[in-house]
N, C-alpha and C. Protein backbone atom coordinates (compact mmCIF):
# COMPACT_ATOMS: atom_id res chain seq x y z
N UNK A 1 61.61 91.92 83.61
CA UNK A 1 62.85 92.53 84.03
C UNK A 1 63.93 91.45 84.01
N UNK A 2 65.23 91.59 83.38
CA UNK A 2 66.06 90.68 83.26
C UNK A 2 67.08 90.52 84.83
N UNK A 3 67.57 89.53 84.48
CA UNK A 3 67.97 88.97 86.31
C UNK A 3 69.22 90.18 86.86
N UNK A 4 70.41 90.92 85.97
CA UNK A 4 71.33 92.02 86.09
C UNK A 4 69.97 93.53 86.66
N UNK A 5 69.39 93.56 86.11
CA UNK A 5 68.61 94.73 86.12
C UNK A 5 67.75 94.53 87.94
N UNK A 6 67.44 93.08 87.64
CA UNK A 6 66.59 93.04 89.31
C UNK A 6 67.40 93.15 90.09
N UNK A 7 69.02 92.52 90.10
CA UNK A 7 69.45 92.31 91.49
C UNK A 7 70.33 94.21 91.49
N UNK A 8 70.57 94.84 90.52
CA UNK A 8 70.64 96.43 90.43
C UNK A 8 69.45 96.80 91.57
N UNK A 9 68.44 96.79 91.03
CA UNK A 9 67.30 97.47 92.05
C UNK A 9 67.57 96.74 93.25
N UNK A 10 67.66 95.67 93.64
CA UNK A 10 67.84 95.14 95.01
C UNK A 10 68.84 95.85 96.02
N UNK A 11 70.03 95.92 95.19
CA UNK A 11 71.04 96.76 95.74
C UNK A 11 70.78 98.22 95.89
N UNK A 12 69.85 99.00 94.74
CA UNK A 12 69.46 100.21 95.07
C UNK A 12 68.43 100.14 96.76
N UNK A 13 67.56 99.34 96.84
CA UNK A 13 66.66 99.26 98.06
C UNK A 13 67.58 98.95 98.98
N UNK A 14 68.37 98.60 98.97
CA UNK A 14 69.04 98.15 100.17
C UNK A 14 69.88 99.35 100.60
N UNK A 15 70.34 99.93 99.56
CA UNK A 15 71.12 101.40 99.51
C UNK A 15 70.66 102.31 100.47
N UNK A 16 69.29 102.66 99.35
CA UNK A 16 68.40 103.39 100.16
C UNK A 16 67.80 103.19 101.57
N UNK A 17 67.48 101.99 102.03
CA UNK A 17 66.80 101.70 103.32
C UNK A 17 67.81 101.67 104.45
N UNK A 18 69.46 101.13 103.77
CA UNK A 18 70.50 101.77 105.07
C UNK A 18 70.67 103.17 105.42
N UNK A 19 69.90 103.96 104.09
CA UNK A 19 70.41 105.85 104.57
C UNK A 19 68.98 106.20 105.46
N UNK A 20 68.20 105.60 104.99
CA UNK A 20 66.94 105.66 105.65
C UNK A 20 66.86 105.37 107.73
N UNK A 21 67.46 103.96 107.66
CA UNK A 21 68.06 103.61 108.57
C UNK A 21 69.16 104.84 109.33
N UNK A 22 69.82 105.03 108.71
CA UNK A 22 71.07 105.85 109.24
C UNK A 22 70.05 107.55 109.93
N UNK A 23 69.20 108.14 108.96
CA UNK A 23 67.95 109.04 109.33
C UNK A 23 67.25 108.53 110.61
N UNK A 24 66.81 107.56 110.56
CA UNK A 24 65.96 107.46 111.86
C UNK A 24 67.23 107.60 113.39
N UNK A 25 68.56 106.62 112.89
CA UNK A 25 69.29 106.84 114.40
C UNK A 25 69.27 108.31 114.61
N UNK A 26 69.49 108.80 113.55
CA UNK A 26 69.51 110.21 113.93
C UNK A 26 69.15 111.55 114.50
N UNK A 27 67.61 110.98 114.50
CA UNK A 27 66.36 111.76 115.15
C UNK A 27 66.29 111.54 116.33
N UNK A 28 65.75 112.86 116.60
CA UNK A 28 65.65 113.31 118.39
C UNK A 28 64.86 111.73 119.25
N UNK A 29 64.34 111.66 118.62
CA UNK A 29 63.09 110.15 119.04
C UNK A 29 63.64 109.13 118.92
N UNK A 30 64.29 108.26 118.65
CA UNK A 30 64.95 106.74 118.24
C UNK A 30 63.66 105.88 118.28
N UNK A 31 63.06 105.79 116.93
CA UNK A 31 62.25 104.72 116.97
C UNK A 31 62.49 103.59 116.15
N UNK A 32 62.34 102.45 117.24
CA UNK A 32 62.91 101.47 117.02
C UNK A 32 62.21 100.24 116.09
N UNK A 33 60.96 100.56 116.03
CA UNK A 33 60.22 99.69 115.51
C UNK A 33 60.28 99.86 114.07
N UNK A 34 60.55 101.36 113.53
CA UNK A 34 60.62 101.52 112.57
C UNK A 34 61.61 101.40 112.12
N UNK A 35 63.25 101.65 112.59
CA UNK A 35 64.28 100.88 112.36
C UNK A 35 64.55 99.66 112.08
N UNK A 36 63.76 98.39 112.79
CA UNK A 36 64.24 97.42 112.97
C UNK A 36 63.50 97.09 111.44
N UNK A 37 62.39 97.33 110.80
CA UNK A 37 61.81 97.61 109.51
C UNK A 37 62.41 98.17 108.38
N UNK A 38 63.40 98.99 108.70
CA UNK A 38 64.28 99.12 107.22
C UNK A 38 65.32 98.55 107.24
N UNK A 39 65.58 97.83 108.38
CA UNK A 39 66.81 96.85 108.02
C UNK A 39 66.45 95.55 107.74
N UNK A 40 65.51 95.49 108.62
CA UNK A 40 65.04 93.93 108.16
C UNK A 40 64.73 94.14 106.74
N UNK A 41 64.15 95.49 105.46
CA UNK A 41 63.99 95.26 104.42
C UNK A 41 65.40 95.50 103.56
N UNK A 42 66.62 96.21 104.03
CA UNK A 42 67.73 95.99 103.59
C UNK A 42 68.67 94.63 103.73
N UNK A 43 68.03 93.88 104.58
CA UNK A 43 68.72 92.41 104.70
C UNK A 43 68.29 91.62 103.56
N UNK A 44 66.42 91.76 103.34
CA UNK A 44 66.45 90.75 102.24
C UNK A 44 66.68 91.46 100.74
N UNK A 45 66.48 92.67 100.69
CA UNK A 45 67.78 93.02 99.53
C UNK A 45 68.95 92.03 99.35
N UNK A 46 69.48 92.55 100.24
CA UNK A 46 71.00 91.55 99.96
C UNK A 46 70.97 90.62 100.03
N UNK A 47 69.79 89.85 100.66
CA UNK A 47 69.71 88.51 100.53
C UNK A 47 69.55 87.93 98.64
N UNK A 48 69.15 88.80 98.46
CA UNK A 48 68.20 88.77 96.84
C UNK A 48 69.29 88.88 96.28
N UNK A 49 70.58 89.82 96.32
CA UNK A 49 71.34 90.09 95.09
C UNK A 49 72.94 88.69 95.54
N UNK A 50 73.09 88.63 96.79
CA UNK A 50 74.28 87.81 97.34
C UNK A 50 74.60 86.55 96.42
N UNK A 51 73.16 85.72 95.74
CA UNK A 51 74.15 84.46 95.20
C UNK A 51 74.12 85.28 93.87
N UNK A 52 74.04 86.26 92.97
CA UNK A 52 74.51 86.51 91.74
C UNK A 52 75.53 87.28 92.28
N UNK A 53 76.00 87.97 93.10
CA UNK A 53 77.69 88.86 92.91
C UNK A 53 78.32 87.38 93.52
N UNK A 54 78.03 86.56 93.94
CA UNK A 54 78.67 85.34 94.59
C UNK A 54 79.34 84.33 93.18
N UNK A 55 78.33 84.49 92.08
CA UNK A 55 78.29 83.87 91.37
C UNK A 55 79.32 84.69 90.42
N UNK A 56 79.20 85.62 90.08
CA UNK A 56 79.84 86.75 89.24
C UNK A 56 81.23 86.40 89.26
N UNK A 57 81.60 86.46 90.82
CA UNK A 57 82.61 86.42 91.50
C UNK A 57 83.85 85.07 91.08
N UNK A 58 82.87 84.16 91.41
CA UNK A 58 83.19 82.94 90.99
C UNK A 58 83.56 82.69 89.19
N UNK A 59 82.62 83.54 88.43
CA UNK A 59 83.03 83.17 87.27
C UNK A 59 84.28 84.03 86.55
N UNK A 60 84.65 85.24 87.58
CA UNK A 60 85.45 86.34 87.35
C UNK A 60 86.98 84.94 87.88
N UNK A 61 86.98 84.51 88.78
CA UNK A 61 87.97 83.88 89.59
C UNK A 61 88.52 82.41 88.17
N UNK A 62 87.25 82.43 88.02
CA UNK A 62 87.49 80.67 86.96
C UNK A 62 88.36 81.64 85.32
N UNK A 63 88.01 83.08 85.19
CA UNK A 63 88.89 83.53 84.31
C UNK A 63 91.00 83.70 84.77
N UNK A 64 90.87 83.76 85.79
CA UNK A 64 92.38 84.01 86.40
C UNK A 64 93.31 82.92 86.17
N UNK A 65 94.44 83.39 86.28
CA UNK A 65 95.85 82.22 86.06
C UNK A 65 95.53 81.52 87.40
N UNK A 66 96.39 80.67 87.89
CA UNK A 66 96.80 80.26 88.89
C UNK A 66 97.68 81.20 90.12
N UNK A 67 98.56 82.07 89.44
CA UNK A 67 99.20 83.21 90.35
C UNK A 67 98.18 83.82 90.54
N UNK A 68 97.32 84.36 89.92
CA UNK A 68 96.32 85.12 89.86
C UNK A 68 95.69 85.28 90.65
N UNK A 69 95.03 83.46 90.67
CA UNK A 69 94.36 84.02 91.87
C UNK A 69 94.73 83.33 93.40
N UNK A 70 95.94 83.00 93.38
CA UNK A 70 96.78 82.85 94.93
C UNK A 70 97.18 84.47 94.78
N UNK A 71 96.87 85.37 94.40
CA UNK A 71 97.25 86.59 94.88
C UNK A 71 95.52 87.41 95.49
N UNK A 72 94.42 87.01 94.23
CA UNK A 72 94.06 87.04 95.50
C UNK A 72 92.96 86.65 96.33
N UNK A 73 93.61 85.56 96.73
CA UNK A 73 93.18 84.83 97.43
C UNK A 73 93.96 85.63 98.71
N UNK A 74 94.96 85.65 98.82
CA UNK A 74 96.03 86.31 99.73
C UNK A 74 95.37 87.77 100.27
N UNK A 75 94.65 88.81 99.38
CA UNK A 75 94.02 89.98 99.22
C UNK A 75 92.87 89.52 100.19
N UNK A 76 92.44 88.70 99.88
CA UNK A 76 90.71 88.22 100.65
C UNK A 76 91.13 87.86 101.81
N UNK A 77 92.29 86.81 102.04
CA UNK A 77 92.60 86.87 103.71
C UNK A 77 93.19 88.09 104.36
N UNK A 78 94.14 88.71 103.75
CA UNK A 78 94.51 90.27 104.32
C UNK A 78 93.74 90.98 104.54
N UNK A 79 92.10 91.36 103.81
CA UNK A 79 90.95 92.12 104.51
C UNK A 79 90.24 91.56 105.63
N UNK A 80 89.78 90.28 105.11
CA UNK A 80 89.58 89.41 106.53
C UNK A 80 90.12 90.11 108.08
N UNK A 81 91.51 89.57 107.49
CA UNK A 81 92.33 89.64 108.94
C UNK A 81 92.24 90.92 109.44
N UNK A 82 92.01 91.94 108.73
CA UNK A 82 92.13 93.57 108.89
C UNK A 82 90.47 93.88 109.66
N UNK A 83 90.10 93.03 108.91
CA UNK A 83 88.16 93.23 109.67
C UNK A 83 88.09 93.05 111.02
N UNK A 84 89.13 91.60 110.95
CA UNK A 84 88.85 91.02 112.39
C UNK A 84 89.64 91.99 113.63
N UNK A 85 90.46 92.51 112.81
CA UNK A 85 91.23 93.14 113.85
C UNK A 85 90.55 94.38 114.42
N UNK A 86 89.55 94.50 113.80
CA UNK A 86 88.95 95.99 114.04
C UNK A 86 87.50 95.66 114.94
N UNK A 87 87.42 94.20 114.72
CA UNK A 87 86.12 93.95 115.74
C UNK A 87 86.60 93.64 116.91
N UNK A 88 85.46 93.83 117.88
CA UNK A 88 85.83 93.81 119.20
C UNK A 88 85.90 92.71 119.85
């Protein structure tokens, strides 16, 4: 399996095990043991796919002008700041 195609499936498992996740809060029962099991297997998903979109990212950024990417760079602190504002 080529390295685009694995970290695809990684992101599909991780997909899937947050709706999975989202199913169990949902049930009359809250079981927790089994929760704490599809997230812990949706974490190392993303653990698996994070340094290739990291990397992607980076090689998408090394294509940009200089305005380019002080704009957005500017975009990445404006969500930031918008995240933070929404946490408690």
């Amino acid at each position: 399996m080529d390295a685009t195609r694995e970290h695809v499936q990684h992101y599909v498992v991780a997909r899937r095990v947050r709706t999975t996740a989202a199913e169990l809060i949902k049930a009359p029962h809250l079981d927790l043991a089994a929760l704490k099991v599809v997230l812990d297997e949706a974490r190392r998903a993303d653990f698996e796919v994070r340094p290739a979109v990291e990397e992607e990212a980076l090689n998408f950024a090394a294509t940009l002008s200089l305005e380019d990417r002080q704009h957005l760079a500017e975009a990445i602190a404006e969500r930031n700041d918008r995240i933070r504002r929404r946490s408690p």
